[in-house]
C-alpha atoms as a PDB file:
ATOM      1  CA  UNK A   1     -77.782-187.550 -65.179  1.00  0.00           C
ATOM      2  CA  UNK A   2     -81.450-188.080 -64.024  1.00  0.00           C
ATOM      3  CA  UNK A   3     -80.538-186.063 -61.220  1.00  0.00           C
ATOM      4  CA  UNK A   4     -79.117-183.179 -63.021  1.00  0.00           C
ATOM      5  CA  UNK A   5     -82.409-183.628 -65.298  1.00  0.00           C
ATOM      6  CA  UNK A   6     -84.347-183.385 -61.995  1.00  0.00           C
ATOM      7  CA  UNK A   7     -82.949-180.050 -60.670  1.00  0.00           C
ATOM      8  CA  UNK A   8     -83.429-178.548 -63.812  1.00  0.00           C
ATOM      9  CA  UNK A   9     -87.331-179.387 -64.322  1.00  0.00           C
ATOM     10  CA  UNK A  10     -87.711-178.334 -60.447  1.00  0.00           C
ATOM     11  CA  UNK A  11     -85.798-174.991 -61.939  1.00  0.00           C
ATOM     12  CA  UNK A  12     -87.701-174.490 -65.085  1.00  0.00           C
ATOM     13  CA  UNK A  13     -91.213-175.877 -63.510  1.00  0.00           C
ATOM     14  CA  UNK A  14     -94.136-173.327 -63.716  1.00  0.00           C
ATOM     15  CA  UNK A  15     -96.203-174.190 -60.832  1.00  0.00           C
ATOM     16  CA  UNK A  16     -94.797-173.136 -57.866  1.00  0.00           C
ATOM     17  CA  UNK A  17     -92.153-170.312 -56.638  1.00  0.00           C
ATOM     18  CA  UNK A  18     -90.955-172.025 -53.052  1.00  0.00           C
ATOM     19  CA  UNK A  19     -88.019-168.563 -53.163  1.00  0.00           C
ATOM     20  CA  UNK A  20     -90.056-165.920 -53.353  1.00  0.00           C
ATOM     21  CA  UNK A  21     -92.420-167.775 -50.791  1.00  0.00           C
ATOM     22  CA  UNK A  22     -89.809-168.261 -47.725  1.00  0.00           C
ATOM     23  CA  UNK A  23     -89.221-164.569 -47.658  1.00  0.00           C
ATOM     24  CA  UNK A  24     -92.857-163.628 -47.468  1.00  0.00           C
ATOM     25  CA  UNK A  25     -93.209-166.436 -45.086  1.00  0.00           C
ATOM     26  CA  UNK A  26     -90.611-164.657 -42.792  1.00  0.00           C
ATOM     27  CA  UNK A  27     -92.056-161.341 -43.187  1.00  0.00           C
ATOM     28  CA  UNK A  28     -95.251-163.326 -41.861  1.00  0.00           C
ATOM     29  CA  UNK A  29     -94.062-164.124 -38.873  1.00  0.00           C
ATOM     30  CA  UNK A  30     -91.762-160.949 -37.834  1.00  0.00           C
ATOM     31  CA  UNK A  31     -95.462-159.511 -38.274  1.00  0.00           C
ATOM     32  CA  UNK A  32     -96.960-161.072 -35.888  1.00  0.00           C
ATOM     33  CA  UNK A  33     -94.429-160.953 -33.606  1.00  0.00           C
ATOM     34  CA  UNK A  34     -94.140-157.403 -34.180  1.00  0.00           C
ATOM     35  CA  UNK A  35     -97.451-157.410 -33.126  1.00  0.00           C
ATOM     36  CA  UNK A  36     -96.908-159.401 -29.618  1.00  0.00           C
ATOM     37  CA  UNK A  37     -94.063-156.666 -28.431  1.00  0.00           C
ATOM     38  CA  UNK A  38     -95.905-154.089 -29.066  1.00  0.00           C
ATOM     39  CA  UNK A  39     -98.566-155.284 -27.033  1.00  0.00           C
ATOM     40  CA  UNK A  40     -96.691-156.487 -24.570  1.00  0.00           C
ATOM     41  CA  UNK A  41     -94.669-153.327 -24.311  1.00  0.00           C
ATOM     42  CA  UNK A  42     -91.579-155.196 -25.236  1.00  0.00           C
ATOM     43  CA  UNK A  43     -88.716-152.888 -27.027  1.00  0.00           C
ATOM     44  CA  UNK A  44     -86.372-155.101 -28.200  1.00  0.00           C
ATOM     45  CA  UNK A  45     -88.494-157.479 -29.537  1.00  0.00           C
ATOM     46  CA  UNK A  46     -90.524-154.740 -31.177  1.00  0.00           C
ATOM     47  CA  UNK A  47     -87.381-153.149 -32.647  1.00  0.00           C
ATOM     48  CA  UNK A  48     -86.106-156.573 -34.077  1.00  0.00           C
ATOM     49  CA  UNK A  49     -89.325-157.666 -35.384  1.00  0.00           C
ATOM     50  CA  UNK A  50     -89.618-154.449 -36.820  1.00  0.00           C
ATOM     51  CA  UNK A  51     -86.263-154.310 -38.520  1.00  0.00           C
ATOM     52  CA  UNK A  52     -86.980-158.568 -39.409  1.00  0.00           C
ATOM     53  CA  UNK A  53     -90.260-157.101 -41.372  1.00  0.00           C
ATOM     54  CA  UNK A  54     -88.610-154.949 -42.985  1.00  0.00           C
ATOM     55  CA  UNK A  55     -85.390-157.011 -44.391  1.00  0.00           C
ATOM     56  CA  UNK A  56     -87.899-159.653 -45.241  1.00  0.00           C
ATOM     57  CA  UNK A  57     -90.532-157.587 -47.300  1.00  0.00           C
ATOM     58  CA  UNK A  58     -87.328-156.263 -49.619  1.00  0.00           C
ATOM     59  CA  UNK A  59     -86.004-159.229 -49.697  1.00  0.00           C
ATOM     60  CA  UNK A  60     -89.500-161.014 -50.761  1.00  0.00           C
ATOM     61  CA  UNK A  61     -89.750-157.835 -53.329  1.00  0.00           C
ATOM     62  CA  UNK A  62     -86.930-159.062 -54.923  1.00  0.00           C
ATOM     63  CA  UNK A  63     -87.022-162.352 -54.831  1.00  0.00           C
ATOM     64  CA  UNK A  64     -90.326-161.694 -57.105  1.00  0.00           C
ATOM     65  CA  UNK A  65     -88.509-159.601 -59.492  1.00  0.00           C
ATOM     66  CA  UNK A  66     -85.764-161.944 -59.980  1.00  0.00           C
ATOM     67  CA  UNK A  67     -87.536-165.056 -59.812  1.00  0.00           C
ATOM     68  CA  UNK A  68     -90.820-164.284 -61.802  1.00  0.00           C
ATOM     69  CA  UNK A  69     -90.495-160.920 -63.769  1.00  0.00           C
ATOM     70  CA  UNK A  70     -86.947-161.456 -64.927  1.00  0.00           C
ATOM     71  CA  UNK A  71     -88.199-164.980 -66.003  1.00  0.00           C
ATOM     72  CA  UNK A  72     -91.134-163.333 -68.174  1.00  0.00           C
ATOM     73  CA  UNK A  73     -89.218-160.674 -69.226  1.00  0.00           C
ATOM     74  CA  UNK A  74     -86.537-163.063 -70.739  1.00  0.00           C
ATOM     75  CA  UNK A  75     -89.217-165.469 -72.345  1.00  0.00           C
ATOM     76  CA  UNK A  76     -90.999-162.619 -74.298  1.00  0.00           C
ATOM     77  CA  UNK A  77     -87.416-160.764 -75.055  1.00  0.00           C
ATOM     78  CA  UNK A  78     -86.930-164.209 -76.663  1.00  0.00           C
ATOM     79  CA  UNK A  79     -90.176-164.682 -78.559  1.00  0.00           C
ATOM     80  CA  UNK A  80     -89.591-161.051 -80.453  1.00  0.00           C
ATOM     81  CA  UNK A  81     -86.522-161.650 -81.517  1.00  0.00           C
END
């Protein structure tokens, strides 16, 4: 039971959002090494990174929607009814 009650204050906790960080975190580093192929005049790594960016930003996008603004949507859906 306590661990059950655990998981659930971890899930309903308001000061942190560790989902919607990893992705950003990702996107983070497939900039920079973006940024290393191109300087080093590296195509495939430049074309992964690249396509790594941009899986990572969407994926970060929505991990915001569904993990913040859904939340906030619900809570004040709930306090006008």
């Amino acid at each position: 039971m306590r661990f059950i009650r655990t998981v659930q204050q971890i899930h309903n906790d308001e000061r942190g959002h560790v989902e919607v960080g990893v992705p950003a975190l990702v996107a983070a580093i497939a900039a920079i090494v973006l940024a290393i192929g191109a300087a080093a005049d590296s195509d495939v790594v430049t074309i992964i990174s690249g396509v790594v960016l941009g899986v990572a930003l969407l994926a970060a996008s929505l991990a915001r929607h569904r993990q913040i603004d859904y939340d906030v949507w619900r809570r004040l859906d709930k306090l006008e009814k």
